[in-house]
Protein backbone atom coordinates (compact mmCIF):
# COMPACT_ATOMS: atom_id res chain seq x y z
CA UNK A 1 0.00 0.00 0.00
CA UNK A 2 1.79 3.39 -1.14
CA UNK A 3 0.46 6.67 -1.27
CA UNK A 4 2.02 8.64 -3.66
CA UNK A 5 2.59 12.24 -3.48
CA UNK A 6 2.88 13.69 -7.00
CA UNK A 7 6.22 15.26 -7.40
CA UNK A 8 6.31 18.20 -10.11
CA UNK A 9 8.75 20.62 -8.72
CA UNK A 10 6.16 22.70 -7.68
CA UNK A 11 3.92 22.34 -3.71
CA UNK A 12 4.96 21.58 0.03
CA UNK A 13 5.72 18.22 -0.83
CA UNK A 14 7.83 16.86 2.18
CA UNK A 15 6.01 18.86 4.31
CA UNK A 16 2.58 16.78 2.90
CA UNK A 17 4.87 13.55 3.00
CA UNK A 18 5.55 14.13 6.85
CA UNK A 19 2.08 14.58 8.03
CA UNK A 20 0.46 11.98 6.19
CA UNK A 21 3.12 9.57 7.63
CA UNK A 22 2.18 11.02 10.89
CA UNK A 23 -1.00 9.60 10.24
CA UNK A 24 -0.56 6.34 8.25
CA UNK A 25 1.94 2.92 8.45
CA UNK A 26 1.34 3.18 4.75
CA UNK A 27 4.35 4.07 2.11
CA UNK A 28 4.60 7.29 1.42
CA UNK A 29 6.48 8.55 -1.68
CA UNK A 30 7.20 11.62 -3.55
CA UNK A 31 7.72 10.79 -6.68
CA UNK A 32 7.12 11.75 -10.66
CA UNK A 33 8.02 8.20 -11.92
CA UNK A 34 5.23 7.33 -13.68
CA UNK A 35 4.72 3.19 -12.88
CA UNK A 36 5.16 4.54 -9.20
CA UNK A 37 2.37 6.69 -9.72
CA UNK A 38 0.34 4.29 -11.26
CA UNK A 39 1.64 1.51 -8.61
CA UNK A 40 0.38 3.69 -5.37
CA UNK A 41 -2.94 2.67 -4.01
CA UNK A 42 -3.51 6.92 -3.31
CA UNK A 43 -2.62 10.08 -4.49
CA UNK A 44 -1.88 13.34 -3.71
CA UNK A 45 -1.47 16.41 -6.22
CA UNK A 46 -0.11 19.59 -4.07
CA UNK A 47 0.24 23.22 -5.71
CA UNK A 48 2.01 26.15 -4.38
CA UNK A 49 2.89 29.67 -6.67
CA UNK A 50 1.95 31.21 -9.34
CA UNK A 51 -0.99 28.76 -11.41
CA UNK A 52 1.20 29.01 -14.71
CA UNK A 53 3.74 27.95 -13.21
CA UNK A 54 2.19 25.33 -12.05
CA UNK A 55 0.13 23.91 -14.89
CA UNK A 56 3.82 24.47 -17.03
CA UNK A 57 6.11 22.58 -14.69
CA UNK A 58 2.86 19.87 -14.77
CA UNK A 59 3.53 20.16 -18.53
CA UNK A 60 7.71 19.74 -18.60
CA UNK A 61 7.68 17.08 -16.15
CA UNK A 62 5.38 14.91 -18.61
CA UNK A 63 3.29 14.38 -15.41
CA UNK A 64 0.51 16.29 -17.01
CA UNK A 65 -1.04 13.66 -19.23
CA UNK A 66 -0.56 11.41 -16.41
CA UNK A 67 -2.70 13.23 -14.07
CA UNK A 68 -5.41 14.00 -16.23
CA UNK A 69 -5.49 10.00 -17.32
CA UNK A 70 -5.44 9.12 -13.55
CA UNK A 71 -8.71 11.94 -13.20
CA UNK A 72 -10.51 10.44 -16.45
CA UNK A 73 -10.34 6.62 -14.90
CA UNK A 74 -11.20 7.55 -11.29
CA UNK A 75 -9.75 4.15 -10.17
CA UNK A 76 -8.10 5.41 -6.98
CA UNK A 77 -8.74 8.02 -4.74
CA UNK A 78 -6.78 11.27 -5.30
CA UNK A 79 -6.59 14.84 -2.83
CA UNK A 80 -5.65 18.26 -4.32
CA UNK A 81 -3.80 20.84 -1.74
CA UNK A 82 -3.87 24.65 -2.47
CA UNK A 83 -3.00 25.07 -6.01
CA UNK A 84 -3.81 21.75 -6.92
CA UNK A 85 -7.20 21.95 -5.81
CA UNK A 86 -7.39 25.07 -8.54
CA UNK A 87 -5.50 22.90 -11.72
CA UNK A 88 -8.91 20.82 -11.34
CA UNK A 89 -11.17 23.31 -12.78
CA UNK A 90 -11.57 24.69 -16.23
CA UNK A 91 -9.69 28.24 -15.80
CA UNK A 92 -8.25 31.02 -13.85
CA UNK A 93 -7.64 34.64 -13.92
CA UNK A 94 -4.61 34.53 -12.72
CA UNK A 95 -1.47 35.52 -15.47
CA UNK A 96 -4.14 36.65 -17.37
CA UNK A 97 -6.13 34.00 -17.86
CA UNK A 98 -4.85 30.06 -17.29
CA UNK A 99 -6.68 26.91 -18.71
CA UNK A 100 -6.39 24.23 -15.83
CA UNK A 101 -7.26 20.54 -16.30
CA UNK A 102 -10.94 20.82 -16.74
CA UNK A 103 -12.23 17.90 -13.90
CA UNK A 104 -14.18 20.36 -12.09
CA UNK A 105 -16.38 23.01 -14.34
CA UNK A 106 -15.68 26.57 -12.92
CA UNK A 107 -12.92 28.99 -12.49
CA UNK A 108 -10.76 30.34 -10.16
CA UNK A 109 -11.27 34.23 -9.55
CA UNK A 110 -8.97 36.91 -7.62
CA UNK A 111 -10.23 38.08 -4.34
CA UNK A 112 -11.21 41.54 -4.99
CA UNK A 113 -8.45 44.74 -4.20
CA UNK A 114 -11.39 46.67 -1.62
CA UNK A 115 -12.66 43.64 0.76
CA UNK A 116 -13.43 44.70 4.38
CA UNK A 117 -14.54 43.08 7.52
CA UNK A 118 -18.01 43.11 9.16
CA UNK A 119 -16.50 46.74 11.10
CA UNK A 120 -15.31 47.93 7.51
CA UNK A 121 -11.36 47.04 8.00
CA UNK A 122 -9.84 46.66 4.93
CA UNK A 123 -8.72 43.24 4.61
CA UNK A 124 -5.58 42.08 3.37
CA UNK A 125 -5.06 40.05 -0.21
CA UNK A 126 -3.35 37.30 0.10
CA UNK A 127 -5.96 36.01 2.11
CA UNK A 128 -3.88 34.20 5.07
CA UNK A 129 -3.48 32.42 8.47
CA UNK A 130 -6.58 30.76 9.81
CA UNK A 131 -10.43 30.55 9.14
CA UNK A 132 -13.41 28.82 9.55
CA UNK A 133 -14.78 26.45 7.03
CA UNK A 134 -18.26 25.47 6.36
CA UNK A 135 -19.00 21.94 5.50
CA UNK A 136 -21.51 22.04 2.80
CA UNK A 137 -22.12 18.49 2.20
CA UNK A 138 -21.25 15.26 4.48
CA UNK A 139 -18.40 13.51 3.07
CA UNK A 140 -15.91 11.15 4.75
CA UNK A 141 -13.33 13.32 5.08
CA UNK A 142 -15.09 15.23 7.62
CA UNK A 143 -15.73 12.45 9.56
CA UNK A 144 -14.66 13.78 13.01
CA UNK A 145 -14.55 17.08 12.06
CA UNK A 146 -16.65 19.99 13.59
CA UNK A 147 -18.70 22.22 10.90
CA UNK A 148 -16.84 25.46 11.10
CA UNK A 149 -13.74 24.34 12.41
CA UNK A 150 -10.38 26.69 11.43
CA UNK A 151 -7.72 25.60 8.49
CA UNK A 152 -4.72 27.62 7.55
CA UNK A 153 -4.90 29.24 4.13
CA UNK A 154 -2.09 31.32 2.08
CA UNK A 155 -4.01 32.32 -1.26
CA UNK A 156 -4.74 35.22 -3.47
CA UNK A 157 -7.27 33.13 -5.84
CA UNK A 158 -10.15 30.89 -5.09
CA UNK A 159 -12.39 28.58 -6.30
CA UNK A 160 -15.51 29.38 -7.70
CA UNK A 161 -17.63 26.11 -8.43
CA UNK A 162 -20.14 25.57 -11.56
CA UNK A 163 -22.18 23.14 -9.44
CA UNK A 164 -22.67 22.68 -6.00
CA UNK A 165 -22.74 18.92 -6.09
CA UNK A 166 -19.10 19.75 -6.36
CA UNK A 167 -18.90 22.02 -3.24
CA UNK A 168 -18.02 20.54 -0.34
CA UNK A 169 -16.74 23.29 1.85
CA UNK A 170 -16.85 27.23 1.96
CA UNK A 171 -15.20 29.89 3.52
CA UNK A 172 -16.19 33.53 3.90
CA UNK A 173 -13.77 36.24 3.29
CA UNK A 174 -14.78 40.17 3.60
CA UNK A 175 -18.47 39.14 1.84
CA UNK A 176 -16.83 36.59 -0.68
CA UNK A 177 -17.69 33.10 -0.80
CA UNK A 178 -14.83 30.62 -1.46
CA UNK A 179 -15.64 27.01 -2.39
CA UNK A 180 -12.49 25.86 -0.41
CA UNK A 181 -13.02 22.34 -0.90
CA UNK A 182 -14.53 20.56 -3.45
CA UNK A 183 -14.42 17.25 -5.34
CA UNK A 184 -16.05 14.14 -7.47
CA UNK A 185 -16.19 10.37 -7.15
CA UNK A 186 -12.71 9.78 -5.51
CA UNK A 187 -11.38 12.92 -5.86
CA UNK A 188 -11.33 15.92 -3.51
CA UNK A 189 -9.49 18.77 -3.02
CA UNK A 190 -8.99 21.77 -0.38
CA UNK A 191 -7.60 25.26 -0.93
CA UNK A 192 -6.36 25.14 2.85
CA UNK A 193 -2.82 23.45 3.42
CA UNK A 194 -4.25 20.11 5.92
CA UNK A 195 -0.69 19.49 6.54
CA UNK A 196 -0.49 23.09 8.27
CA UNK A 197 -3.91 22.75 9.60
CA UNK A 198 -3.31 20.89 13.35
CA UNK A 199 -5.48 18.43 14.32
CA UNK A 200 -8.33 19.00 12.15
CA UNK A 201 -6.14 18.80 8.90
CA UNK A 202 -4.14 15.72 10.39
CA UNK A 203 -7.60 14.19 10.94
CA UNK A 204 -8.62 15.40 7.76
CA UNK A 205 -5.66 13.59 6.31
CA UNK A 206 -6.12 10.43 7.94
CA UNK A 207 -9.64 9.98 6.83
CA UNK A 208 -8.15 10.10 3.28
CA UNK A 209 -5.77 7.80 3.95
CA UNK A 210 -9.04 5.55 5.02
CA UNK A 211 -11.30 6.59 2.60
CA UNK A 212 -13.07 4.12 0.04
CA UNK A 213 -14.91 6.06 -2.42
């Protein structure tokens, strides 16, 4: 049993790595060897920078046609972290305008320059350190999870959803709702970094590392 963390030089990956083995006796592995990838019973696709940076390092490391073969055949569960919750929709603004994998119909939009607080405090962009999350719809990797419990984000974008089938969690920023975790079949996907995100996100990770969609 080996959980594979997908390694395109771009994401947190050790710091993923540790806190899922903090949670599992399974393998863990970073890796961007393809029969590795296709060998590991899980998978994890993490995301950190700039999106076009991103979805072109996806593209140079030839992992790209990999990932979105492993999305079409849904034949083994698979969580997204930060910007690789965002490569699963159709698009984002960011650089301009990026096409992302296409999984998950939506796009990701910019927080807006002028957001404020309830008391009308601006509110800073990036939008970071700790807030609640909403759980929209049950799914097992809230099991044990309070509704509204507090994740650490670090983002400038978010997700914004076609359908709502596909919304799983939300988070409210100065009047802006964020679908910050989402997902399909076996695959879901969180704009908060778990592996930052104390117990809940350990527990978060450790029902993924039991999950059975």
């Amino acid at each position: 049993m080996t959980i594979a963390v997908i390694d395109y030089g771009m994401g947190n990956l050790h710091s993923v790595a540790k806190a899922l083995e903090h949670v599992t006796h399974e393998n863990v592995v970073v890796t961007r060897d393809a029969r590795r990838i296709h060998g590991a019973t899980r998978l994890v696709l993490p995301g950190q920078g700039a999106i076009r940076d991103c979805m072109g390092e996806l593209e140079r490391s030839e992992v790209k046609g990999l990932v979105q073969e492993l999305l079409t055949n849904g034949d083994k569960p698979l969580l997204g972290i930060c910007v690789g919750q965002q490569m699963l929709l159709d698009e984002s603004e960011e650089n301009g305008g990026v096409a992302c994998l296409g999984f998950l119909p939506g796009r990701v939009r910019r927080f807006p320059a002028d957001l404020v607080d309830a008391a009308g405090e601006r509110l800073k962009v990036p939008h970071m350190g700790w807030n609640r999350v909403s759980q929209r719809h049950d799914h097992p990797l809230w099991d044990g999870i309070e509704d509204g419990d507090r994740f650490y984000f670090v983002h400038s974008y978010y997700v914004d959803a076609a359908e709502d089938a596909d919304v799983f969690g939300t988070t409210e920023y100065g009047g802006v709702t964020a679908h910050v975790a989402v997902g399909r079949g076996p695959v879901f996907a969180t704009q908060f970094h778990p592996e930052k995100s104390s117990a809940a996100g350990l527990r978060l990770l450790e029902n993924f590392v039991q999950w059975s969609p």
